[in-house]
Protein backbone atom coordinates (compact mmCIF):
# COMPACT_ATOMS: atom_id res chain seq x y z
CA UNK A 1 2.11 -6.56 16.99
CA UNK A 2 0.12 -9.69 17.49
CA UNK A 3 2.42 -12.89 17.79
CA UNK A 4 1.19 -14.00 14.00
CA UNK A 5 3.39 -17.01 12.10
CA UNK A 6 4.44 -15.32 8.85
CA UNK A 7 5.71 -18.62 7.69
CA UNK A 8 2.90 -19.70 6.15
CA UNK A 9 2.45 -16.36 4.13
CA UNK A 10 4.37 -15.77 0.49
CA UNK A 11 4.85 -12.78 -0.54
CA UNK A 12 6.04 -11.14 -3.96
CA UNK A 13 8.64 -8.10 -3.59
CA UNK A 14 8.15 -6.10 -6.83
CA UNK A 15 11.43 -3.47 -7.36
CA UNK A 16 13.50 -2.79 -10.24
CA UNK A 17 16.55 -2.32 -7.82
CA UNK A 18 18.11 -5.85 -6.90
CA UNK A 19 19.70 -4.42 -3.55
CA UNK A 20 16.11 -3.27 -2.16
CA UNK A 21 14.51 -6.62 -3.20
CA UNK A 22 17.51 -8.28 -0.86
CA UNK A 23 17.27 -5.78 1.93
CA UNK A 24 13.92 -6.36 2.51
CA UNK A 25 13.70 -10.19 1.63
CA UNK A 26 16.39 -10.08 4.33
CA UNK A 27 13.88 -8.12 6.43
CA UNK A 28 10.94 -10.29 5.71
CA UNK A 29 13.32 -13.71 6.37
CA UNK A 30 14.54 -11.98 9.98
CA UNK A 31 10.73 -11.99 10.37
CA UNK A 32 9.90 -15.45 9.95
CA UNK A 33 9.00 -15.47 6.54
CA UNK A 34 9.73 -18.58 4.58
CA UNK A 35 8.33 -18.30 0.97
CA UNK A 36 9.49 -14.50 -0.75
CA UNK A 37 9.26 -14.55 -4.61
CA UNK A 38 11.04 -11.39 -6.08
CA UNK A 39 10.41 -9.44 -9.29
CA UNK A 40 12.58 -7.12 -11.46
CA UNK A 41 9.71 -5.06 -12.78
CA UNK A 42 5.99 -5.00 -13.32
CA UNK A 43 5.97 -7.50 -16.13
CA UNK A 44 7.54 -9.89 -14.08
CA UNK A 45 5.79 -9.61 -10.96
CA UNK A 46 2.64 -9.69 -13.12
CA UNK A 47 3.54 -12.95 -14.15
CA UNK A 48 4.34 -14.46 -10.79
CA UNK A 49 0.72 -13.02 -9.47
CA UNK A 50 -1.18 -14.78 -11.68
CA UNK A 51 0.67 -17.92 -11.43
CA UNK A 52 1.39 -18.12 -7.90
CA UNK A 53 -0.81 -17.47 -4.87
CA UNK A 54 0.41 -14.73 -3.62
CA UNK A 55 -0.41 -13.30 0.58
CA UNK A 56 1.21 -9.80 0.11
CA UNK A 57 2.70 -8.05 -2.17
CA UNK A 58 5.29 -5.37 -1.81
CA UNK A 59 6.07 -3.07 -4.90
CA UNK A 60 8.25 0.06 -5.90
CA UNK A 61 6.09 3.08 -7.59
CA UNK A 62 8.81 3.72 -9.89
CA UNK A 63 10.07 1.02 -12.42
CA UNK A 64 9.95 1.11 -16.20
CA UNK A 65 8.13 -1.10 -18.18
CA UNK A 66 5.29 -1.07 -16.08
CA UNK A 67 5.29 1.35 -12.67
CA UNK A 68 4.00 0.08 -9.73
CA UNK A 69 0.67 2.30 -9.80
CA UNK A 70 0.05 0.29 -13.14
CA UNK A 71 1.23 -2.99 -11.66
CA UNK A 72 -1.85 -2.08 -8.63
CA UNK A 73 -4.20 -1.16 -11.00
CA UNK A 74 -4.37 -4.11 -13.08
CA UNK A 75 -4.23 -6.62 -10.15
CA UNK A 76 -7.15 -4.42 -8.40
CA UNK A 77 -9.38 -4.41 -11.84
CA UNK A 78 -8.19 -6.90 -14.24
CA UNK A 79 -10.39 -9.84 -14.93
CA UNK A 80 -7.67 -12.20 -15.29
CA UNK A 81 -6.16 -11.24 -11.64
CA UNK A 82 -6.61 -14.09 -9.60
CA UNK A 83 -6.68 -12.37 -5.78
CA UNK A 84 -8.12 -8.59 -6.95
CA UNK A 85 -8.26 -8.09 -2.57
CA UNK A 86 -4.80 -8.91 -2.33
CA UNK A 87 -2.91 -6.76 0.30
CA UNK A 88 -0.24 -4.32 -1.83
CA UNK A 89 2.33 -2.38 0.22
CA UNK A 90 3.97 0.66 -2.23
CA UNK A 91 7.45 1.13 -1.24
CA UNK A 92 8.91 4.40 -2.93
CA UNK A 93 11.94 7.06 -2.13
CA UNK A 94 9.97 9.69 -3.88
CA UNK A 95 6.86 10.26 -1.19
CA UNK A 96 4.99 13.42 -1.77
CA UNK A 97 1.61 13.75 -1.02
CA UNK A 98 1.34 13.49 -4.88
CA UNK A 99 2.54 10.15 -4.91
CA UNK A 100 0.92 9.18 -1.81
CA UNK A 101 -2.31 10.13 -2.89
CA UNK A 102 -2.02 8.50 -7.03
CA UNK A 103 -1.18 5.08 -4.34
CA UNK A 104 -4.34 5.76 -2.87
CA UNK A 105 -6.23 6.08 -6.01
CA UNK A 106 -4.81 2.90 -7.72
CA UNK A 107 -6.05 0.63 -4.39
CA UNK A 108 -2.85 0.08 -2.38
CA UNK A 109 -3.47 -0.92 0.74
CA UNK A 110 -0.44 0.46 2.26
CA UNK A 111 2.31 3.10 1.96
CA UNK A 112 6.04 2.59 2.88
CA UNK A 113 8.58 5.49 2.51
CA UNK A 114 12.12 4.78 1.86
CA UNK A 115 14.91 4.39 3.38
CA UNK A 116 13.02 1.09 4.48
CA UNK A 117 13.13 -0.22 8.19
CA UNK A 118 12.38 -3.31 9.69
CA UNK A 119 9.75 -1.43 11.86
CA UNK A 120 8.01 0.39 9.38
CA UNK A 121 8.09 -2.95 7.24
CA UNK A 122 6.55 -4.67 10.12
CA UNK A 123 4.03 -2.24 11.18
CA UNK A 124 2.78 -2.43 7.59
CA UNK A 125 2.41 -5.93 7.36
CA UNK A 126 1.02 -5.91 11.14
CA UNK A 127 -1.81 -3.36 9.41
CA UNK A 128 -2.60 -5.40 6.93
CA UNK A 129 -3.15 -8.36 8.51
CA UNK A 130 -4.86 -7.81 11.96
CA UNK A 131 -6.41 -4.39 10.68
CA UNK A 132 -8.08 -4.87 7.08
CA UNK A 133 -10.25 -2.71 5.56
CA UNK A 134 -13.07 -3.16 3.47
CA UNK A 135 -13.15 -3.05 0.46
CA UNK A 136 -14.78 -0.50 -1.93
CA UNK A 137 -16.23 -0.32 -5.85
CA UNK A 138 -17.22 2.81 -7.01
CA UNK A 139 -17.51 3.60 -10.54
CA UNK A 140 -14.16 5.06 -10.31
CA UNK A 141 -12.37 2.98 -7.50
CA UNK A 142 -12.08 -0.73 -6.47
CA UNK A 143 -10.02 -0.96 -3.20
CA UNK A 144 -9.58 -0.95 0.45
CA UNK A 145 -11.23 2.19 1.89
CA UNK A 146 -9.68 5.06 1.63
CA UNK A 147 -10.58 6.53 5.12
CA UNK A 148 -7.83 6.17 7.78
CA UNK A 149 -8.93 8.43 10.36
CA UNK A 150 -12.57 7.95 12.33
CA UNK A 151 -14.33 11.82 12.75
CA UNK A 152 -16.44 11.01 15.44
CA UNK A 153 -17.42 14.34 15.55
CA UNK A 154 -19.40 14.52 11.72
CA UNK A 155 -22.68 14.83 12.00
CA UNK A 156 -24.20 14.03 8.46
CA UNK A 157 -24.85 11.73 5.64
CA UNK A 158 -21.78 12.09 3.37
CA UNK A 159 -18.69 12.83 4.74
CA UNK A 160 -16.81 12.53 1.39
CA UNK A 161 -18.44 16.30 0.49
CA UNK A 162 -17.12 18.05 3.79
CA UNK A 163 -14.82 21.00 3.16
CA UNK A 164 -11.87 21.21 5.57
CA UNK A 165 -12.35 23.42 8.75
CA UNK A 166 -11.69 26.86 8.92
CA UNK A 167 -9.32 28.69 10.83
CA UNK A 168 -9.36 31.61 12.91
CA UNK A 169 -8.07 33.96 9.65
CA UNK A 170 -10.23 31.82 7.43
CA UNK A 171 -8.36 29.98 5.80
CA UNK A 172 -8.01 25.82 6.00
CA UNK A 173 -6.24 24.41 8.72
CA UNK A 174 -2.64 24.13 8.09
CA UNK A 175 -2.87 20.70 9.71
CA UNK A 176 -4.33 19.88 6.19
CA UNK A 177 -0.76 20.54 4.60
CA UNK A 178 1.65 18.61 7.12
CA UNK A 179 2.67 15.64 5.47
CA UNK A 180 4.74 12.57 6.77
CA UNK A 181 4.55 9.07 5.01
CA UNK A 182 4.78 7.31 7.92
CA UNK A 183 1.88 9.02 9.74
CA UNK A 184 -0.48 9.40 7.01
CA UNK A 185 0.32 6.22 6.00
């Protein structure tokens, strides 16, 4: 990671669970972070987003009232969010390619699996901020893109169309099935 001064940055941890929010405050302090604002649920970190400026924002998928996928969607396409290109890092203990994918969807710009580390915290914020992506509006999508992975070998207009390759039987590549959060994401 690139020697970068997080004490500049604030970020807003977003996690119904009070332990998490001081395991990785403690995290994010060890790193040189100075300003952390924490939130019990959606509602509360939706509060603190629009009143505060706000660098990155960490939040749990799960979390009643308002989930983190709902939390992302709003600040992504809500006219009253004041930083829609905000960086959001989903933290969640329940990563499927189900959930990692609805993250995708709703904009976040990364995904963190739990048990958190301080690596994987740090690699995500290093992503974030000396690696952004560009952002994206679709009809159906406003976010950072999507695509993680360069095919230098697609020839072609639209890439988004391309089935996956076949394999010797015929079938798709079981490559397309392996799933680890903290390679795909």
């Amino acid at each position: 990671m690139s020697a970068v001064d997080l004490r500049a940055l604030t970020m807003l941890i977003v996690d119904d669970n009070a332990n998490m929010r001081g395991i990785l405050a403690a995290i994010l302090k060890s790193a040189g972070v100075r300003r952390i604002l924490e939130a019990g649920d959606g509602v509360e970190g939706l509060k603190l987003f629009s009143e505060r400026e706000i660098d990155i924002v960490f939040t749990d998928l799960m979390m009643q009232p308002v989930d983190g996928l709902s939390f992302v969607h709003w600040i992504r396409n809500s006219q009253a969010s004041p930083n829609p290109y905000a960086p959001i890092i989903m933290m969640t203990g329940h990563a499927t390619r189900r959930t990692l994918d609805e993250a995708r969807m709703a904009g976040v710009t990364e995904f963190l699996a739990k048990p958190l580390t301080a690596r994987g915290v740090m690699h995500r914020i290093n992503e974030v901020i000396n690696n952004p992506r560009d952002f994206v509006r679709t009809q159906a999508y406003f976010g950072p893109c999507r695509r993680r992975r360069i095919d230098h070998d697609f020839v072609g207009d639209e890439r988004r169309g391309a089935q996956p390759a076949p394999t010797a039987l015929g079938g798709e590549s079981e490559a397309a099935y392996d799933f680890d959060p903290e390679e795909v994401y």
